[in-house]
N, C-alpha and C. Protein backbone atom coordinates (compact mmCIF):
# COMPACT_ATOMS: atom_id res chain seq x y z
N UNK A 1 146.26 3.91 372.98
CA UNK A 1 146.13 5.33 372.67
C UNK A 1 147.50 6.00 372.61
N UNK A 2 148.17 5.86 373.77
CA UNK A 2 149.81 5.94 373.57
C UNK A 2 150.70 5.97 372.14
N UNK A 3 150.37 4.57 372.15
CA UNK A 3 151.13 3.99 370.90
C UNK A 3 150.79 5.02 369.44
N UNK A 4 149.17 5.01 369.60
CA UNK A 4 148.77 5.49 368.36
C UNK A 4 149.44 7.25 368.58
N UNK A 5 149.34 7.53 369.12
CA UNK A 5 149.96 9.44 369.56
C UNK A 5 151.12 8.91 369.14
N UNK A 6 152.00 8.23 369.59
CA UNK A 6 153.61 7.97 369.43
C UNK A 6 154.21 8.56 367.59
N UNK A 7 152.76 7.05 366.96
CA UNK A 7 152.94 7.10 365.17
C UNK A 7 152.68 7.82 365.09
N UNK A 8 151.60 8.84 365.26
CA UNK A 8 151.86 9.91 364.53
C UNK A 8 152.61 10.65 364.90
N UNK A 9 153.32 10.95 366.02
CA UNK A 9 154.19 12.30 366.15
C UNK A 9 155.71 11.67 365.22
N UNK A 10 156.36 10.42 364.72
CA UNK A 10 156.93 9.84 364.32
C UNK A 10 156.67 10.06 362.76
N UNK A 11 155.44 10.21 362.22
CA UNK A 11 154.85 9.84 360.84
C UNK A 11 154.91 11.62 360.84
N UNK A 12 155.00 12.70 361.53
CA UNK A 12 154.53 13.90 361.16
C UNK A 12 156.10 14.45 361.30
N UNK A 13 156.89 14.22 362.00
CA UNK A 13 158.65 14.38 361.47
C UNK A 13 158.93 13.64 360.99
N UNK A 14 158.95 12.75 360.17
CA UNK A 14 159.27 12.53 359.20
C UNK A 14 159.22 13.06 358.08
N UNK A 15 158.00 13.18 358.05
CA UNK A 15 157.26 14.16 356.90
C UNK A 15 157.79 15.94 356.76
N UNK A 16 158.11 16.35 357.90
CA UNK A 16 159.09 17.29 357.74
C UNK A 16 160.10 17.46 357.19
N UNK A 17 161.36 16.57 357.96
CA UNK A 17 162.32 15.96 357.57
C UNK A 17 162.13 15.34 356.11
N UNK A 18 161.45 14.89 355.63
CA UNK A 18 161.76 14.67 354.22
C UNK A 18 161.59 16.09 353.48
N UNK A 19 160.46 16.78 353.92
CA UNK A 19 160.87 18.19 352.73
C UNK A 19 161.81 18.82 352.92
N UNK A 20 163.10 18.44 353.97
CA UNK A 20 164.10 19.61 354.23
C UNK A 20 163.98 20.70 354.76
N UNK A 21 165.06 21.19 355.05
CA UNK A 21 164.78 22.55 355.49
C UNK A 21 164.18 23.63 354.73
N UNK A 22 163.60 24.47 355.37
CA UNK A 22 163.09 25.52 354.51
C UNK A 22 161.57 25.45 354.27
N UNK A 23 161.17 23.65 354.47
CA UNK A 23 159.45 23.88 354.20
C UNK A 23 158.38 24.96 355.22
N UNK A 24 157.65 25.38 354.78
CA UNK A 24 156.88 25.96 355.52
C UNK A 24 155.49 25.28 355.10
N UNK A 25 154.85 24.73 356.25
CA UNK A 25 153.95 23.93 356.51
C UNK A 25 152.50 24.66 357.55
N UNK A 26 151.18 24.02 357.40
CA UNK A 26 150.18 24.28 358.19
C UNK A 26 149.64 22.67 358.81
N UNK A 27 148.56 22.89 359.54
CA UNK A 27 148.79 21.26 360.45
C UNK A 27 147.75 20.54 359.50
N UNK A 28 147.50 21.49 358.20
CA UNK A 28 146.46 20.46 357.45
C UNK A 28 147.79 19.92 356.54
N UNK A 29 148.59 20.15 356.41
CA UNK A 29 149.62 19.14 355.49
C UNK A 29 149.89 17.87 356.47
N UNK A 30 149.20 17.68 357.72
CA UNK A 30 149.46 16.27 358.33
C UNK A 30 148.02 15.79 358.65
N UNK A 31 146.81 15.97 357.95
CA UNK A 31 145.17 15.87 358.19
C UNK A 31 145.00 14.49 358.15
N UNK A 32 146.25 13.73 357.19
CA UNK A 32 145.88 12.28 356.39
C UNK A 32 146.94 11.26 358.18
N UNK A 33 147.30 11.84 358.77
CA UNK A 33 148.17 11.26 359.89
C UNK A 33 147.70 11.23 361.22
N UNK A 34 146.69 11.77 361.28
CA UNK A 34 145.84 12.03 362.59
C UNK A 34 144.33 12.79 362.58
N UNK A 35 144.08 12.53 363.95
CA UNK A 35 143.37 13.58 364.59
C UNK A 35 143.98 15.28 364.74
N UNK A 36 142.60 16.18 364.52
CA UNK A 36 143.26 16.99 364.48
C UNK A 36 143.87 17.48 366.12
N UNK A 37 143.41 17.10 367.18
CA UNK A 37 144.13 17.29 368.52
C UNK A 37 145.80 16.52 368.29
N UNK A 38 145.52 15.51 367.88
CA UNK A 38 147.04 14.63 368.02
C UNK A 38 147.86 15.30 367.04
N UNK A 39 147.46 16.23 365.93
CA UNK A 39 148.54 17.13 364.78
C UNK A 39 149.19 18.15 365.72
N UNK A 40 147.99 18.31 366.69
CA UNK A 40 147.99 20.09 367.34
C UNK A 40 149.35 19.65 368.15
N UNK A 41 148.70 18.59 369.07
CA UNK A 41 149.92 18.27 370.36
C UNK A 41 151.24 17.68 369.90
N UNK A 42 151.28 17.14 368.50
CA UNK A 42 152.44 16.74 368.34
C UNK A 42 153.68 17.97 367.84
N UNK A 43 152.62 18.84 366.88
CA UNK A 43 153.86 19.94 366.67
C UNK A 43 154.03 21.14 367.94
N UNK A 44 153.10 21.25 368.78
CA UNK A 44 153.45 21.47 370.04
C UNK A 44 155.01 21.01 370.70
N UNK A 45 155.02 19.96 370.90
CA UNK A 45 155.50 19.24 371.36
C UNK A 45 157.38 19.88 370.60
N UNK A 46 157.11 19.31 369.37
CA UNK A 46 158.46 19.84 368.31
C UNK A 46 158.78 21.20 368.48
N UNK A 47 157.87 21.98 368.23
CA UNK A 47 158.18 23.09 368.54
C UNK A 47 158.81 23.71 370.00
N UNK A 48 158.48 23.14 370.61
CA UNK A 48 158.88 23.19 372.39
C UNK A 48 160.51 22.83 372.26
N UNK A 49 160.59 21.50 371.60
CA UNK A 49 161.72 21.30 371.35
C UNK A 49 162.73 21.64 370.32
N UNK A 50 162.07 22.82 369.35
CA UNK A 50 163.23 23.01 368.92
C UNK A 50 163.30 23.49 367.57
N UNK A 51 162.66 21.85 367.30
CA UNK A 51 162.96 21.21 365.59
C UNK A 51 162.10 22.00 364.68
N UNK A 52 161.00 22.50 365.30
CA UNK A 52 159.85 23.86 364.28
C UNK A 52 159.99 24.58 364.72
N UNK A 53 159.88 25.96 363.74
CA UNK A 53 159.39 27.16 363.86
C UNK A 53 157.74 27.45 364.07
N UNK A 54 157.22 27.86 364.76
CA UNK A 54 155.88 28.87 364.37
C UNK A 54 156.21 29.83 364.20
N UNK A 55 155.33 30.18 362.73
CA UNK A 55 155.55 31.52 362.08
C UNK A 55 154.62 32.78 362.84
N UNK A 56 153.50 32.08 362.66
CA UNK A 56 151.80 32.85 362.60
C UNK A 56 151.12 31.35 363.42
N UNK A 57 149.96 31.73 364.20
CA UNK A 57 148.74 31.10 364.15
C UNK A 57 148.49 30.23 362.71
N UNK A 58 149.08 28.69 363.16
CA UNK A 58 148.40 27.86 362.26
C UNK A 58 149.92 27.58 361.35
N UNK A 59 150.70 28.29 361.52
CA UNK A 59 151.64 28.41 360.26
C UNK A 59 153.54 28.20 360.88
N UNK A 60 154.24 27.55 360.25
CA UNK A 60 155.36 26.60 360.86
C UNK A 60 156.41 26.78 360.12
N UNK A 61 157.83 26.57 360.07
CA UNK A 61 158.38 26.26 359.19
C UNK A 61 159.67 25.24 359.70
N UNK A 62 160.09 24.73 359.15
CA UNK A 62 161.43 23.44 359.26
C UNK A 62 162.71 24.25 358.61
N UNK A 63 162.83 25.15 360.04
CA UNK A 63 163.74 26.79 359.70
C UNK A 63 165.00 26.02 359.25
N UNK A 64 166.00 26.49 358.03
CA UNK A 64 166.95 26.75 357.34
C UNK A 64 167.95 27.73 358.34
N UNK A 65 168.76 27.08 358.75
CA UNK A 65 169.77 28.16 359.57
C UNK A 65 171.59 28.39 358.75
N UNK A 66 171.65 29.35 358.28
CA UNK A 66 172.86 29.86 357.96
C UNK A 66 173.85 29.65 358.41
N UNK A 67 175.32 29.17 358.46
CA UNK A 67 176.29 29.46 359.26
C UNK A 67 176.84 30.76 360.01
N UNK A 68 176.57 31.76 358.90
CA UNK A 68 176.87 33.12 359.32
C UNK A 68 175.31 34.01 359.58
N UNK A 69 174.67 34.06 358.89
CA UNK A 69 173.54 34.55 359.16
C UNK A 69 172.21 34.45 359.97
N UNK A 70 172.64 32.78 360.81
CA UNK A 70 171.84 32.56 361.81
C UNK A 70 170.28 32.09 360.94
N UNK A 71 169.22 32.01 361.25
CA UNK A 71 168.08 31.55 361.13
C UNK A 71 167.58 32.12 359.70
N UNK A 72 167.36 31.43 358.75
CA UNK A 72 166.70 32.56 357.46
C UNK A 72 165.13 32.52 357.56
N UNK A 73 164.55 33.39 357.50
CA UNK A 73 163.79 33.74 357.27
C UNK A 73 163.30 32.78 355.69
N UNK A 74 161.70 32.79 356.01
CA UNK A 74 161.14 31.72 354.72
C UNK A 74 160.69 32.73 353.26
N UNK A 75 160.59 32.43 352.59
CA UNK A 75 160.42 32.88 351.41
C UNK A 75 159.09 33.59 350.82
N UNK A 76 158.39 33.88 350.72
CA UNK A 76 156.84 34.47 350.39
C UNK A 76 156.45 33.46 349.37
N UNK A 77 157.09 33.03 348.67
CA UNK A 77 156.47 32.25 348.18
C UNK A 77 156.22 31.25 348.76
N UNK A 78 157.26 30.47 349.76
CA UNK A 78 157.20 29.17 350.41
C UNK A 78 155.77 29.50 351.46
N UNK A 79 156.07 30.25 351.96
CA UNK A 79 154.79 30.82 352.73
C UNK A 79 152.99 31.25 351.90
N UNK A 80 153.53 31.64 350.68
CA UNK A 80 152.44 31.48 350.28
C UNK A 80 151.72 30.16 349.80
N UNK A 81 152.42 29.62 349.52
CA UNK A 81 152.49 27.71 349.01
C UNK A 81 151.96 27.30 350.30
N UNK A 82 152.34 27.57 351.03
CA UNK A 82 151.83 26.78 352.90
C UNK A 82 150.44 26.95 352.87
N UNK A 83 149.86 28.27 352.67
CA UNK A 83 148.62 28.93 353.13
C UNK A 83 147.82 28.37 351.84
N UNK A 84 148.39 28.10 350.62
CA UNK A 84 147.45 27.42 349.61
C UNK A 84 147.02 25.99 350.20
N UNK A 85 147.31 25.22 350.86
CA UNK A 85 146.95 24.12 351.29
C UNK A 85 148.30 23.27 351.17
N UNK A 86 147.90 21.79 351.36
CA UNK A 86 148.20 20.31 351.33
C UNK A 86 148.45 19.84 349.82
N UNK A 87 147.01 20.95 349.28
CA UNK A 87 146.80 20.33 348.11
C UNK A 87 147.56 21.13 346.66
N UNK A 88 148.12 21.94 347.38
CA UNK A 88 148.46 23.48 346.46
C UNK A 88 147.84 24.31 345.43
N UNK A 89 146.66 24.48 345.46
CA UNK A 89 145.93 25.08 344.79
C UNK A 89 146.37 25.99 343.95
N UNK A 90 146.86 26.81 343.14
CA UNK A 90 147.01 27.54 342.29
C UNK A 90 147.31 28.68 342.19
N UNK A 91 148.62 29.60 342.42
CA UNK A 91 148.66 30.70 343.00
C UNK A 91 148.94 31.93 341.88
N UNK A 92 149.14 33.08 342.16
CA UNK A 92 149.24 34.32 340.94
C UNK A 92 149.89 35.30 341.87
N UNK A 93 151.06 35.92 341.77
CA UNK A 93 151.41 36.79 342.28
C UNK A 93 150.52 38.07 341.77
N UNK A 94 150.05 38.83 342.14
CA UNK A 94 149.24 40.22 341.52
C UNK A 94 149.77 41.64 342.75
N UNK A 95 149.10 42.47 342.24
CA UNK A 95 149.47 43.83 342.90
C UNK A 95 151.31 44.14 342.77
N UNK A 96 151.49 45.11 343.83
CA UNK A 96 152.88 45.25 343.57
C UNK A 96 153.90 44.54 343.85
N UNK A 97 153.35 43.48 344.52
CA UNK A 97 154.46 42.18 344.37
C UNK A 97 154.49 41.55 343.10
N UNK A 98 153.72 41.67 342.31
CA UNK A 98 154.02 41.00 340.99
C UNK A 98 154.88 42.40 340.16
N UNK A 99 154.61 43.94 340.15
CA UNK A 99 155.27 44.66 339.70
C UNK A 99 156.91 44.38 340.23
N UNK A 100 156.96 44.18 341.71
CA UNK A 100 158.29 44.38 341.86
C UNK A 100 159.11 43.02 341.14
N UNK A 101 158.60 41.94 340.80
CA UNK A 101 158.89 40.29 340.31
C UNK A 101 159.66 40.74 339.15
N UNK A 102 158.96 41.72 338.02
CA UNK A 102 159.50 42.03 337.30
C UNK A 102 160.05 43.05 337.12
N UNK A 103 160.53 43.78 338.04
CA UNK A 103 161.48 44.85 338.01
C UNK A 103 160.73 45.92 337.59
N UNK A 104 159.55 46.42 337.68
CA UNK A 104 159.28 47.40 337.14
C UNK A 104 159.38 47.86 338.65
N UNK A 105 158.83 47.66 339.50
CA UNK A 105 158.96 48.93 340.80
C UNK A 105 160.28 48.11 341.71
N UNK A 106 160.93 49.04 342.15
CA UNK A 106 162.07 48.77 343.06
C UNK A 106 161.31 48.56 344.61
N UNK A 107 160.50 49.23 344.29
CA UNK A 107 160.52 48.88 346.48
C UNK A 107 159.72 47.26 346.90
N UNK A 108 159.89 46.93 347.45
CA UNK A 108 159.94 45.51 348.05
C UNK A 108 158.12 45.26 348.98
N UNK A 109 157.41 45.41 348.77
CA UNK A 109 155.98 46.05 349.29
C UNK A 109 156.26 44.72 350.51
N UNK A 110 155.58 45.07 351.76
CA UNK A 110 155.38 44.43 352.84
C UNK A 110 154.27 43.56 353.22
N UNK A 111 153.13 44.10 352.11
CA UNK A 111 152.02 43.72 352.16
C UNK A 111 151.75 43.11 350.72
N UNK A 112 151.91 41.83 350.54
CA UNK A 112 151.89 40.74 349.24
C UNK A 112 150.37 40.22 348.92
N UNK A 113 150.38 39.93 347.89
CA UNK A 113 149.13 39.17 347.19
C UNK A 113 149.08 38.14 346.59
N UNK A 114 148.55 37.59 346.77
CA UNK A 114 148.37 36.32 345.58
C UNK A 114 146.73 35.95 345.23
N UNK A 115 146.36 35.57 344.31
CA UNK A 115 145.48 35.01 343.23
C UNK A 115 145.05 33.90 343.58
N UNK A 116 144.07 33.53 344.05
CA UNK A 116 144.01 31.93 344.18
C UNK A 116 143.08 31.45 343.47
N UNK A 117 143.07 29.99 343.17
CA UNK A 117 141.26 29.64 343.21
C UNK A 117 140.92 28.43 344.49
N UNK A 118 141.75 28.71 345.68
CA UNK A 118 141.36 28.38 346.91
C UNK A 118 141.12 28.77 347.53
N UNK A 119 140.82 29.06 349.05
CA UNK A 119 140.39 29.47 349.90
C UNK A 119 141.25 30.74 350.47
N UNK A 120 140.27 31.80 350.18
CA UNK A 120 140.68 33.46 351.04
C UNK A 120 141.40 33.36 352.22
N UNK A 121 142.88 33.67 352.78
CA UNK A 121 143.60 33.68 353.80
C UNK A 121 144.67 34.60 354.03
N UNK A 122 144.81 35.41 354.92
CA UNK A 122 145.79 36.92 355.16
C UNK A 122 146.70 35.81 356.66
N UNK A 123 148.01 35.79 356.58
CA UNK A 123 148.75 35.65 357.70
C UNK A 123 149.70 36.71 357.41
N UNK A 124 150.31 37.09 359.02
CA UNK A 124 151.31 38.50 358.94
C UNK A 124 152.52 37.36 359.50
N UNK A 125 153.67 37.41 358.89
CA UNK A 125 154.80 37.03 359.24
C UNK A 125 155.83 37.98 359.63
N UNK A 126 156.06 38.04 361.09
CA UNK A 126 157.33 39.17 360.97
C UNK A 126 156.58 40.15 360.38
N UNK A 127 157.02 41.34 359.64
CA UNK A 127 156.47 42.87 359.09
C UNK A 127 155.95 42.43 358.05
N UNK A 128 155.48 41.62 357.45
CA UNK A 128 154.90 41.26 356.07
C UNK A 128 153.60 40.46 356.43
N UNK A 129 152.29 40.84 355.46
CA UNK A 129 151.36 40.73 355.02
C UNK A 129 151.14 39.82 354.13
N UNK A 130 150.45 38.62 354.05
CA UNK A 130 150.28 37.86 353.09
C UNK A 130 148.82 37.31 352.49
N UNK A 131 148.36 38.11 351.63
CA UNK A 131 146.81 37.85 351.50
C UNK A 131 147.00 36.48 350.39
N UNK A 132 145.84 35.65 350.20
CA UNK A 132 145.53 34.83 349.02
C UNK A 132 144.29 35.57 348.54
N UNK A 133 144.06 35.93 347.66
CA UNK A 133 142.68 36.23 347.39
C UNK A 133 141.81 35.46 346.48
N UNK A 134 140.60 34.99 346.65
CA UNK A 134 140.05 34.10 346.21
C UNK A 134 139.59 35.19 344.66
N UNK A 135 139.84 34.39 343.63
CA UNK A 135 139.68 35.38 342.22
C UNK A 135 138.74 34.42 341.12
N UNK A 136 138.19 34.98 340.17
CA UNK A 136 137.93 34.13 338.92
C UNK A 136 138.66 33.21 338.13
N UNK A 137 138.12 32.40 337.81
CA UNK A 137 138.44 31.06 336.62
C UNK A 137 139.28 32.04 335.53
N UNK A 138 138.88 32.91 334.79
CA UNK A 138 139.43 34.06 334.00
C UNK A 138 141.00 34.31 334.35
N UNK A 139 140.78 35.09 335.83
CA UNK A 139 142.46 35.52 336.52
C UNK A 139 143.23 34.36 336.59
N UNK A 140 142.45 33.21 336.95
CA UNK A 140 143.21 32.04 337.23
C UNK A 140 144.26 31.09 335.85
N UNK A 141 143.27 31.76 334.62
CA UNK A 141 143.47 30.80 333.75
C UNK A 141 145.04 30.99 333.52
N UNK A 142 146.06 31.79 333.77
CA UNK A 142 147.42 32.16 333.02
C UNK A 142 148.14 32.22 334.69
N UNK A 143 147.35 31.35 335.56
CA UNK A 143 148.35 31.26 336.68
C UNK A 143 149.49 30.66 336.58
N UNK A 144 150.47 31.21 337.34
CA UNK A 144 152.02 30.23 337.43
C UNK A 144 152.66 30.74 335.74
N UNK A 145 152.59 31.44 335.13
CA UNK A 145 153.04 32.03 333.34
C UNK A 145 153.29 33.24 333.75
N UNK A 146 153.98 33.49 332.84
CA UNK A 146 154.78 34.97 332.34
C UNK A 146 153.19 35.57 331.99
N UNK A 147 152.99 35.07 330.98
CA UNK A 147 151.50 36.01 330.63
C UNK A 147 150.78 36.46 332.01
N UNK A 148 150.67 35.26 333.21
CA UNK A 148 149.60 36.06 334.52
C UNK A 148 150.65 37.04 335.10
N UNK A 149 151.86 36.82 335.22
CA UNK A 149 152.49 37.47 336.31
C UNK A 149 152.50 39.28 335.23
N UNK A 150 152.84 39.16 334.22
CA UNK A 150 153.00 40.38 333.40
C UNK A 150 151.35 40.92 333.20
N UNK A 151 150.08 40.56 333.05
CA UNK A 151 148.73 41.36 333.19
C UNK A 151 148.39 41.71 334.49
N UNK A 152 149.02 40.54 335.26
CA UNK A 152 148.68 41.48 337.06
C UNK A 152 149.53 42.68 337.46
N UNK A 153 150.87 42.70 336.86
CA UNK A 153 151.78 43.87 337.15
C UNK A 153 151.43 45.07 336.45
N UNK A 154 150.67 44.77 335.11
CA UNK A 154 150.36 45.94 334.55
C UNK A 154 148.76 46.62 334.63
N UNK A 155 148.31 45.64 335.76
CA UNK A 155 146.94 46.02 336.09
C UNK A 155 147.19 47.04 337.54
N UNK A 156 147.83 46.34 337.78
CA UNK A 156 148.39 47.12 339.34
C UNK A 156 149.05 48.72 338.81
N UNK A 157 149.94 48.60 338.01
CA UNK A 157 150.01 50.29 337.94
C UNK A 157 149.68 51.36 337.02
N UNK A 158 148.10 50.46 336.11
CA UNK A 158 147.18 50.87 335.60
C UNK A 158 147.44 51.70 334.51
N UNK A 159 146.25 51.82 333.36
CA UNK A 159 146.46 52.29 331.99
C UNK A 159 147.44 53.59 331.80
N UNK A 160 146.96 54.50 332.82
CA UNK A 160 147.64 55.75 332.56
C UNK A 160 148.90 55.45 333.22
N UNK A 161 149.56 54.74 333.65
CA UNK A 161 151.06 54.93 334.40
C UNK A 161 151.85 54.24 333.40
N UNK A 162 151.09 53.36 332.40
CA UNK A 162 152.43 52.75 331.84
C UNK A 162 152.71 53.32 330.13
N UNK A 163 153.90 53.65 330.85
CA UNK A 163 154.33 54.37 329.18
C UNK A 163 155.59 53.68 328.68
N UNK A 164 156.21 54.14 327.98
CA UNK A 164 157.26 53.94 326.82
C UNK A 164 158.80 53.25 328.20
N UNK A 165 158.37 54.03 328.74
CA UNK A 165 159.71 53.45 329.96
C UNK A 165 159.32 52.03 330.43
N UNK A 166 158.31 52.09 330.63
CA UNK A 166 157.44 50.76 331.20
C UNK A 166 157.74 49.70 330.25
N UNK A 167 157.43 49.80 329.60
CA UNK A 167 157.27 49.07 328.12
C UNK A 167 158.44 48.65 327.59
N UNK A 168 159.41 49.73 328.01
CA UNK A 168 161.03 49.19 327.33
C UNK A 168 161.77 48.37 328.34
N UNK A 169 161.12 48.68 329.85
CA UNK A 169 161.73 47.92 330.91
C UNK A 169 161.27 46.39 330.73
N UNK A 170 160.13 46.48 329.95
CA UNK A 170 159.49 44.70 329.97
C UNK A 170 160.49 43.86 329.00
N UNK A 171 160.59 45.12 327.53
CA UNK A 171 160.85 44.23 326.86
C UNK A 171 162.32 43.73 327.09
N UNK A 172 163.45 44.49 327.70
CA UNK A 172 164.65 43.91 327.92
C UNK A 172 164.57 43.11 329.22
N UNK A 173 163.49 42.46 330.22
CA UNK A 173 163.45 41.87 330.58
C UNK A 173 162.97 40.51 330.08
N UNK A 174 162.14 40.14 329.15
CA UNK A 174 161.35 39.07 328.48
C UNK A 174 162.13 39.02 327.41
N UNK A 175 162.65 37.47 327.26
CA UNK A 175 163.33 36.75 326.08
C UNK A 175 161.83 37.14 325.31
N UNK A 176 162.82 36.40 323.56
CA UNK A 176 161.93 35.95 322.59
C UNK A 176 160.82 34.77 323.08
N UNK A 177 161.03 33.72 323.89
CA UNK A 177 160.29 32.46 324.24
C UNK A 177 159.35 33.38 325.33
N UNK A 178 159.73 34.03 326.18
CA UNK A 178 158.43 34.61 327.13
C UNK A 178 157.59 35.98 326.29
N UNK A 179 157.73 36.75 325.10
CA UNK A 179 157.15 37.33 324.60
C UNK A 179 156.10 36.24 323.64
N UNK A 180 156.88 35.25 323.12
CA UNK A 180 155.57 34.12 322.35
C UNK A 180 154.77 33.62 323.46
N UNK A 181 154.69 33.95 324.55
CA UNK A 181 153.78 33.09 325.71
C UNK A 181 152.97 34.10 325.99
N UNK A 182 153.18 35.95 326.05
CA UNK A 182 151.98 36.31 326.11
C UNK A 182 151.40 36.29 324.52
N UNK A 183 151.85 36.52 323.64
CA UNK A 183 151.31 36.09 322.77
C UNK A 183 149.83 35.24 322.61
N UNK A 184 150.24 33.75 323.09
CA UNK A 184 149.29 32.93 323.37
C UNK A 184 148.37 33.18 323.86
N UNK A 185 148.55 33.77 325.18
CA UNK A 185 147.66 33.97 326.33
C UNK A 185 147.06 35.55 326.06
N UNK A 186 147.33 35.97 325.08
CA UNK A 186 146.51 37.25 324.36
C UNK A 186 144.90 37.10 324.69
N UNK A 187 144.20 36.49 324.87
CA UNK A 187 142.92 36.32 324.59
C UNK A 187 142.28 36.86 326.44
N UNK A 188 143.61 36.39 327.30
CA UNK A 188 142.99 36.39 328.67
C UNK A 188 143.52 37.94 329.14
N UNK A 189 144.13 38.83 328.64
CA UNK A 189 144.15 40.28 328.94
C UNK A 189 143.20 40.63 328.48
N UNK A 190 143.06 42.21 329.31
CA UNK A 190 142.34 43.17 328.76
C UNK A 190 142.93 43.90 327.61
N UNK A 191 141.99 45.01 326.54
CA UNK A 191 141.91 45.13 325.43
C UNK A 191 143.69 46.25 325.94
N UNK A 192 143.88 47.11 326.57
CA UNK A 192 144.97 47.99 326.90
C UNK A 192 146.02 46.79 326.83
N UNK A 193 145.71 45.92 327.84
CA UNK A 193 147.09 44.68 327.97
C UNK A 193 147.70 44.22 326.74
N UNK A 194 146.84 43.67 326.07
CA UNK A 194 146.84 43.28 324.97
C UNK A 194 147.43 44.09 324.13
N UNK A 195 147.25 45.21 324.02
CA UNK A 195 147.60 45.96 323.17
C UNK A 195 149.37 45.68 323.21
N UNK A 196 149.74 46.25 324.52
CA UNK A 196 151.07 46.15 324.68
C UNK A 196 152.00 44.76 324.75
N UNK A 197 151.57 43.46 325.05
CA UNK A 197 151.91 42.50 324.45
C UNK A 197 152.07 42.10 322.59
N UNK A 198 151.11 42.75 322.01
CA UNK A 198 151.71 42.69 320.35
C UNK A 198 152.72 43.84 320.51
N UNK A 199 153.00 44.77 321.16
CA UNK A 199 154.07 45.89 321.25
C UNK A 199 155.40 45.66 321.35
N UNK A 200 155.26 44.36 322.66
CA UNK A 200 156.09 43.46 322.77
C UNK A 200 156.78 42.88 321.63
N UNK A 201 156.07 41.73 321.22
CA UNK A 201 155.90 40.64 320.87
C UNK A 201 156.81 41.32 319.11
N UNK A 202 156.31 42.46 319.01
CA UNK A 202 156.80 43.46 317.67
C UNK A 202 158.37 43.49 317.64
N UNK A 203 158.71 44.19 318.89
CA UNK A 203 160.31 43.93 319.28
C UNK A 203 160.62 43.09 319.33
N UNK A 204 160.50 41.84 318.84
CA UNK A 204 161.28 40.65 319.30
C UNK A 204 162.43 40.55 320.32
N UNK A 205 163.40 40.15 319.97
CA UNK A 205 164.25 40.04 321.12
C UNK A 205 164.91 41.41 321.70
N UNK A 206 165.37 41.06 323.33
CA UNK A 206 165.03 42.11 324.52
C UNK A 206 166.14 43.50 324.02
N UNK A 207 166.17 44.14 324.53
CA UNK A 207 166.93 45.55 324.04
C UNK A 207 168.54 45.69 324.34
């Protein structure tokens, strides 16, 4: 019984240690290495000593430390990637974290979103909020693209807010190659979205 606790606490840093610093991990990214008591007690154990962070309940990271800046803090995305699983299920930035992605809103929101088509999960890290929200096959279809991240930002600050400023801020942000991608993905906006992607797509290259 020993022995077998030993491999896995051996087989589960390793597995750290190979993603480097910076991964942020949950104890189902070690499900295929143990029992779930022997995952629990082994990053126990690491963590006691040192080598992990706990973020949140359930949630870890293989902290990145600065020379000058001391411990960094993990990324929202890396954190959101953790909370998608083992398996990484499929994520969408939406709400005003996808507005601020593309520069249309300046403030930095505390409370983040993402799109999934996995399993519903909110962890608070430090002052930040991190929902997954479980969404449709539809929202899902233009996940991880310019096309999803640009219909969730412009769903978030809705028909009447986006005008001519809005619109000119996209297009000198989006090359010619990311205006032909909503293009494509024309079919998965709404009829307003849409509209303003051929608006886009009209200007060709950015301003």
């Amino acid at each position: 019984m020993k022995k077998r606790k030993n491999t896995t606490d051996i087989q589960i840093i390793s597995r750290i240690y190979g993603h480097g610093k910076g991964w942020v991990f949950t104890p189902d990214h070690f499900k295929d290495l143990g029992s779930r008591n022997a995952i629990a007690s082994a990053l126990k154990r690491y963590k006691q000593k040192g080598s992990i962070r706990q973020l949140a309940r359930g949630l870890y990271d293989y902290p990145e430390i600065d020379p000058e800046l001391g411990v960094i803090q993990p990324s929202v995305e890396a954190i959101a990637k953790a909370l998608a699983g083992r398996d990484a299920t499929r994520m969408q930035p939406t709400g005003a974290y996808a507005a601020n992605l593309l520069g249309l809103t300046t403030q930095v929101p505390m409370k983040v979103a993402f799109l999934t088509d996995g399993l519903p999960r909110t962890v608070q890290v430090g002052n930040r909020h991190i929902t997954l929200k479980q969404t449709t096959p539809r929202n899902m279809a233009t996940a991880g693209r310019i096309s999803g991240l640009v219909i969730q930002a412009l769903r978030h600050l809705g028909q009447q807010r986006v005008n001519d400023q809005i619109i000119s801020q996209l297009n000198r942000r989006l090359d010619v190659d990311a205006k032909a991608k909503l293009l494509k993905d024309i079919r998965y906006a709404p009829a307003w979205i849409a509209d303003i992607f051929r608006q886009l797509s009209a200007r060709g290259g950015s301003e």
